[in-house]
Protein backbone atom coordinates (compact mmCIF):
# COMPACT_ATOMS: atom_id res chain seq x y z
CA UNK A 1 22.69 23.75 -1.16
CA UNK A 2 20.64 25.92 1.34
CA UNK A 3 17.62 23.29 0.09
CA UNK A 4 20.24 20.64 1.55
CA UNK A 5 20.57 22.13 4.76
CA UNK A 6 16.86 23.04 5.68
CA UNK A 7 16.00 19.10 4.85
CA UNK A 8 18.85 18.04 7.07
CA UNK A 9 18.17 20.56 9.81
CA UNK A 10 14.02 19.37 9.51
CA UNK A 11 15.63 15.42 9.95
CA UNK A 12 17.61 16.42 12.97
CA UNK A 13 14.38 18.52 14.14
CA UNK A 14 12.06 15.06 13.77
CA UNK A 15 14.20 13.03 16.15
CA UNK A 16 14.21 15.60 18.92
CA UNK A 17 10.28 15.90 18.55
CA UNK A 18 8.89 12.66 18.02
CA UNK A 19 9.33 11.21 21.76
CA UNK A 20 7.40 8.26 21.39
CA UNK A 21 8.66 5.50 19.85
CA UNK A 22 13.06 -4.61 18.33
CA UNK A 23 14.76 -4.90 14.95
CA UNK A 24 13.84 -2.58 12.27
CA UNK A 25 11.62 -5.21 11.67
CA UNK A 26 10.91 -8.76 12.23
CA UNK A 27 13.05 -10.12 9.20
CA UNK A 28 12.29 -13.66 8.50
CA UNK A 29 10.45 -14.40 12.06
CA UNK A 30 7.78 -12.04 10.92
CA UNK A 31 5.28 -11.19 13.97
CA UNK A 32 3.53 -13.58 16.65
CA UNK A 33 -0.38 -13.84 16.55
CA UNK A 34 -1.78 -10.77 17.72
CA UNK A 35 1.80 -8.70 18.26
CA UNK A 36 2.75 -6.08 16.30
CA UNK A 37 5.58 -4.06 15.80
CA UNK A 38 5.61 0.23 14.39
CA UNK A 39 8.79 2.17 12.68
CA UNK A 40 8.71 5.91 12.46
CA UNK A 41 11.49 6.98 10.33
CA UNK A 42 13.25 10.06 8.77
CA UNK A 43 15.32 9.32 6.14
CA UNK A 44 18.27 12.10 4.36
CA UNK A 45 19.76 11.40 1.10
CA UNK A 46 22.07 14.08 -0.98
CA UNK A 47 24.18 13.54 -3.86
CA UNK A 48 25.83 15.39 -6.49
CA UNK A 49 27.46 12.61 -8.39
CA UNK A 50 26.07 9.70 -10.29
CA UNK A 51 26.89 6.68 -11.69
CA UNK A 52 26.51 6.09 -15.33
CA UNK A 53 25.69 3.03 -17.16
CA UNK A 54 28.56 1.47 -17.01
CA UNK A 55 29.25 2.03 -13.13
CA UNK A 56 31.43 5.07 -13.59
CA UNK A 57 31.12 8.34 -11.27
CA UNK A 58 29.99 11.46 -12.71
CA UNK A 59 29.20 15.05 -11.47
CA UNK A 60 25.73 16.29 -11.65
CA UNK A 61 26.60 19.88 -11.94
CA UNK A 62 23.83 20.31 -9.26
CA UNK A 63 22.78 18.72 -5.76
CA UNK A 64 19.52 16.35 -5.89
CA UNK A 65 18.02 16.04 -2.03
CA UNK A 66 15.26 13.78 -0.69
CA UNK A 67 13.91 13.77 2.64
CA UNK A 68 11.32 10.66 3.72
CA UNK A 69 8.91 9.90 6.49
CA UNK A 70 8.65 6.57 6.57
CA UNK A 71 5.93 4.71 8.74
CA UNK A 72 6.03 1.02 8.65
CA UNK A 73 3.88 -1.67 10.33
CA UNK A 74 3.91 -5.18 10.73
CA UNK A 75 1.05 -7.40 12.55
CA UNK A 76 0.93 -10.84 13.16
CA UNK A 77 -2.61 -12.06 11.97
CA UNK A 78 -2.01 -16.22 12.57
CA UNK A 79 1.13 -17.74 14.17
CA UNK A 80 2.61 -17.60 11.08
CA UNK A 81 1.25 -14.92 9.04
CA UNK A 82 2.25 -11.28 9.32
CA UNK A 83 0.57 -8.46 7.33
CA UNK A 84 3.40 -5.63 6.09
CA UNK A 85 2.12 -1.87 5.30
CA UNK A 86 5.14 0.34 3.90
CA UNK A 87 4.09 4.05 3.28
CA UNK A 88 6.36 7.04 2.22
CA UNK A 89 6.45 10.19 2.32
CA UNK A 90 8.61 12.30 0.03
CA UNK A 91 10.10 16.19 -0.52
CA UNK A 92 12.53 16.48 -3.26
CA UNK A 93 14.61 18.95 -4.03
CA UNK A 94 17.18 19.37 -7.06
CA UNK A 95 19.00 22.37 -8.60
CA UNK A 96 21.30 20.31 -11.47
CA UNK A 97 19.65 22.62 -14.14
CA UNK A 98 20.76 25.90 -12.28
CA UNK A 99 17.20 26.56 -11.13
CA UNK A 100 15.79 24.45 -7.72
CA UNK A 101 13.09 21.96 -8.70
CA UNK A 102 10.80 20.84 -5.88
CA UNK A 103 8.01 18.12 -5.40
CA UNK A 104 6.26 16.24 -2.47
CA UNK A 105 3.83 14.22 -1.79
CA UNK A 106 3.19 10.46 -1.33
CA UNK A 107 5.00 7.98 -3.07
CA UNK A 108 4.25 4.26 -3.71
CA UNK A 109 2.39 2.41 -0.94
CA UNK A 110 3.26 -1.67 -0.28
CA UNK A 111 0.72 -4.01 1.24
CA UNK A 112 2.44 -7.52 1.99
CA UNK A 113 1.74 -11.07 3.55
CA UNK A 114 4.13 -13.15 5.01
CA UNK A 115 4.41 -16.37 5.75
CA UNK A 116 6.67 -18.40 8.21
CA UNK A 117 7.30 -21.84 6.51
CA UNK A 118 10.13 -23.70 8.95
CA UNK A 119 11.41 -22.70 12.56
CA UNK A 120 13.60 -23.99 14.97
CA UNK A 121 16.33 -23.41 17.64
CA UNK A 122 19.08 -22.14 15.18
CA UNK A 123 17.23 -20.69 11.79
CA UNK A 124 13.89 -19.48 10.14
CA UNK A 125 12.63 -19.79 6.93
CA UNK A 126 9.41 -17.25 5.39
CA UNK A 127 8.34 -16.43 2.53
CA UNK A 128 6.53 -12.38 1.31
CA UNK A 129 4.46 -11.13 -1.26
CA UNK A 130 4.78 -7.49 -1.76
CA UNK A 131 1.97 -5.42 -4.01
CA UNK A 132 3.70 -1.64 -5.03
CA UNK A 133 0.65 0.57 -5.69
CA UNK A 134 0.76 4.05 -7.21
CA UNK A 135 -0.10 6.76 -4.72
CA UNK A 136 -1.99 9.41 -7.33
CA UNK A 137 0.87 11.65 -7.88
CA UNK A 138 1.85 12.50 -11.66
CA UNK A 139 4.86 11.06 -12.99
CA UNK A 140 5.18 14.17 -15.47
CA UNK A 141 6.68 15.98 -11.73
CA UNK A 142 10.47 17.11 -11.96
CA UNK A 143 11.93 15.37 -9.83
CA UNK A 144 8.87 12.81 -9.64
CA UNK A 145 7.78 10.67 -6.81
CA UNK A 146 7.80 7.10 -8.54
CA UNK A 147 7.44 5.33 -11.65
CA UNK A 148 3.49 5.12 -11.45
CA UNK A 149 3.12 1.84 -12.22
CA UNK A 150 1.56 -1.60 -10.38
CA UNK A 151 3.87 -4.23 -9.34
CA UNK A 152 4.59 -7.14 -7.49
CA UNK A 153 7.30 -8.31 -5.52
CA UNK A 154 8.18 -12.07 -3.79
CA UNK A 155 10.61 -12.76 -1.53
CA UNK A 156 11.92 -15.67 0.29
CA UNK A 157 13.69 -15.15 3.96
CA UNK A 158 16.09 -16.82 6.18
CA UNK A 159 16.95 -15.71 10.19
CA UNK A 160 20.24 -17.48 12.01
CA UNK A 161 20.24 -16.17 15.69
CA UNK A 162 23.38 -17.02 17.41
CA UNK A 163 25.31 -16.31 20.38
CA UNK A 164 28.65 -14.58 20.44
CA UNK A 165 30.95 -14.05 24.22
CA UNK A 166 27.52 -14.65 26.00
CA UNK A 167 25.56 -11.94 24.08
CA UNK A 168 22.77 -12.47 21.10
CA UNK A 169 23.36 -11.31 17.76
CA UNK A 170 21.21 -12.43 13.89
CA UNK A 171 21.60 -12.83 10.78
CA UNK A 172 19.05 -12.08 8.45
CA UNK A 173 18.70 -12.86 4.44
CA UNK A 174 16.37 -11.72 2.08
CA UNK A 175 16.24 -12.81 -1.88
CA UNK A 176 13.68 -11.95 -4.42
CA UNK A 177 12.10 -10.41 -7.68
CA UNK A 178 10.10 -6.88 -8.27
CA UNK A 179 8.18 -6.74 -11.80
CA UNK A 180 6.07 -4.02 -12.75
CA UNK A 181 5.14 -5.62 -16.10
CA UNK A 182 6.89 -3.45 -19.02
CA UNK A 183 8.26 -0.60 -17.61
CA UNK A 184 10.20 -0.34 -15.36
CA UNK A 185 12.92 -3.47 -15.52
CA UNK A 186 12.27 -6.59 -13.54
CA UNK A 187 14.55 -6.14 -10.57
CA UNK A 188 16.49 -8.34 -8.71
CA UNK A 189 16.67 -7.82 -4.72
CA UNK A 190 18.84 -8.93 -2.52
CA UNK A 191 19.38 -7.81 1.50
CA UNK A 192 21.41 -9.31 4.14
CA UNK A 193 21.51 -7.71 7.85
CA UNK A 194 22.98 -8.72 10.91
CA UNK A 195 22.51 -7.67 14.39
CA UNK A 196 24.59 -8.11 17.57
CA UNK A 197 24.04 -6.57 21.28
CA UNK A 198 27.28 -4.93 22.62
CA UNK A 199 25.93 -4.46 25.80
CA UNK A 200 22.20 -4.62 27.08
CA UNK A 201 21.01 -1.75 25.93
CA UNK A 202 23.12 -1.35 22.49
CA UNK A 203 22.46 -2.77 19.46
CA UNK A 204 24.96 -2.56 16.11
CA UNK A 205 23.55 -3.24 12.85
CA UNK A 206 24.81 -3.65 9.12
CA UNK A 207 23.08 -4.23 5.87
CA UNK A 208 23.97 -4.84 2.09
CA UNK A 209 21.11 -4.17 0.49
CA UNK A 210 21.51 -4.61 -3.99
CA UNK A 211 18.82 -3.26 -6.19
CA UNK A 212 19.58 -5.06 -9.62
CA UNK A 213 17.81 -4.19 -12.81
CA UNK A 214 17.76 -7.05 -15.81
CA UNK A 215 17.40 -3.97 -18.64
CA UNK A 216 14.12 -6.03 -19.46
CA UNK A 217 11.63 -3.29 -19.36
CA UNK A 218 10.59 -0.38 -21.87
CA UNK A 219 11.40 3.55 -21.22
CA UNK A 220 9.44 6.41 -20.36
CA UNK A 221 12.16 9.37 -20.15
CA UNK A 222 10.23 11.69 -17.99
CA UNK A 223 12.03 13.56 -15.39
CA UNK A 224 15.66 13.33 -13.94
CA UNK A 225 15.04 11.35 -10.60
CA UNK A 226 18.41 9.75 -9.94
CA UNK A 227 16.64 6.98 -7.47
CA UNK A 228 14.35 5.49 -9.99
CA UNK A 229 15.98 5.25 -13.22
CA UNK A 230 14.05 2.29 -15.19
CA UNK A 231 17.27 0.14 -15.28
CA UNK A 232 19.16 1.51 -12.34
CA UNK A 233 21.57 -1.12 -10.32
CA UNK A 234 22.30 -0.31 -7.13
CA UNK A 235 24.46 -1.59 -3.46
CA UNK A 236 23.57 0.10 -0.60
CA UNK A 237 25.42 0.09 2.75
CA UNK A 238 24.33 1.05 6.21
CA UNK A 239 25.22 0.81 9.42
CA UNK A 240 23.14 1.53 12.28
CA UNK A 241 22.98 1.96 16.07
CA UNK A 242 19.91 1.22 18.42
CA UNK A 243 19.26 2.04 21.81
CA UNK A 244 16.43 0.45 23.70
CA UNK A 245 14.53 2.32 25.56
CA UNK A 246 12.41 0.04 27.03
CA UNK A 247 10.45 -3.58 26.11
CA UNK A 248 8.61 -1.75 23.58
CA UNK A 249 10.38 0.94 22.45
CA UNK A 250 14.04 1.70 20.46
CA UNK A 251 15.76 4.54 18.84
CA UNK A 252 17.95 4.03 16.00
CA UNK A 253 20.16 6.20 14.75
CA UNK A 254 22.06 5.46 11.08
CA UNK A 255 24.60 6.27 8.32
CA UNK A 256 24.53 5.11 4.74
CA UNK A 257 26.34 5.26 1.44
CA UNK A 258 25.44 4.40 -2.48
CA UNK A 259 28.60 1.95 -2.84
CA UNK A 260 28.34 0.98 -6.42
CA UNK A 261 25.55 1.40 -9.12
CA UNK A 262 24.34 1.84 -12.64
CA UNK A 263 21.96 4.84 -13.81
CA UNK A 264 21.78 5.71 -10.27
CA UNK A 265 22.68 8.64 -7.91
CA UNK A 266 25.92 8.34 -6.05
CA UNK A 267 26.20 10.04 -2.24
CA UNK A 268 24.24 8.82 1.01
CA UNK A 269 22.88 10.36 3.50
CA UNK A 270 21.42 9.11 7.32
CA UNK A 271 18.28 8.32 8.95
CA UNK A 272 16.44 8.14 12.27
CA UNK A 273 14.23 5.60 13.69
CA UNK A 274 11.73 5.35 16.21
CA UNK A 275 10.63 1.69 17.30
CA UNK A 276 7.82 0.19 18.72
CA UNK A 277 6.12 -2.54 19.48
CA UNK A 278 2.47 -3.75 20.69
């Protein structure tokens, strides 16, 4: 538990320091020629429950912790083309077998194109590619950083903006399929978030976000990471609040929780956000 607290109190700590840095990203409008758009984030998570195969909570006997820095960046290379880089950052922590176990380093890195396919006055329609490649880290680590494996990942997108009592709000849907050919399973993904301004400044946002394995893929039982079981399910809730700062830049401040899974930790945690873009 004192693991716990130092990652919280280092999360809390990156928000007050990082001073500089729209939504957390484009969603299906992707980025205009030339534009581009930065997220900074530190992202919590602590559980000490799990649920089992069949959706059921257990106790651990032990906490598991993660603390992320997150950098993302999006830039528009055509008018309809965007370019995605996801990187991660990990420290682990987990003390289930009495004794703390402890590993960081970089996890898996995404590179993704995509492309905006129909637009008009009242939706958006885009399509991504995703590659997941293995950042060098050994997947032999207790609790370990990834599955260490290639994949691939498409997508296809849909934005509705609308206006609600003279103030702009969005709806944004994402559907698609992760493979990383054997092991893990094939996953189904699934994300919708919506967005509405409360006053000028404020922003309130919500996502569903559901991880869904198809128990397709082989097993390599290495390690006790709760987060990437080979089959895991998962639905994920969050909400979030943004503040803009300026035209460029936003600060985002969230809470989420684990709301059902399979093979998959439990608990939640928060995150913090810095926003800009260029």
């Amino acid at each position: 538990m004192k693991q716990c607290s130092l990652l919280f109190s280092l999360l809390v700590a990156g928000l007050t320091a990082i001073l500089a840095p729209e939504s957390l990203h484009a969603g299906a409008w992707g980025q205009q020629k030339g534009d581009g758009f930065i997220s900074l984030q530190h992202y919590f998570y602590s559980t000490d429950h799990y649920y089992d195969h069949n959706g059921q909570t257990r106790a651990r006997g032990g906490t598991f912790c993660k603390l992320e820095l997150n950098p993302y960046v999006e830039y528009g290379l055509t008018g309809q083309d965007t370019l995605i880089l996801n990187l991660f950052y990990d420290w682990l922590d987990d003390n289930a077998t009495g004794s703390s176990k402890t590993t960081s380093g970089l996890a898996d890195i995404e590179l993704g194109w995509q492309r905006r396919l129909h637009e008009n006055s009242t939706w958006v329609f885009s399509m991504q590619g995703l590659a997941i490649l293995p950042a060098g880290y050994d997947i032999r680590d207790d609790p370990r950083l990834g599955y260490d494996r290639f994949g691939l990942e498409f997508s296809l997108l849909a934005g509705f903006p609308f206006v609600y009592a003279k103030r702009y709000g969005f709806l944004d849907l994402r559907c698609g399929m992760r493979d990383y050919f054997g092991y893990p399973s094939t996953q189904l993904r699934g994300m919708l978030t919506s967005g509405y301004f409360l006053a000028e400044k404020w922003q309130l946002l919500g996502s569903a976000e559901l991880q869904y394995g198809l128990r397709d893929g082989s097993s390599k039982e290495l390690g006790n990471n709760l987060l990437i079981a080979p089959d895991y399910r998962l639905l994920k809730l969050s909400v979030a609040l943004r503040y803009l700062v300026n035209d460029r830049f936003s600060l985002v401040g969230a809470g989420y929780l684990h709301a059902w899974g399979e093979d998959t930790g439990k608990g939640g945690g928060a995150y913090v956000s810095l926003w800009i873009k260029f």
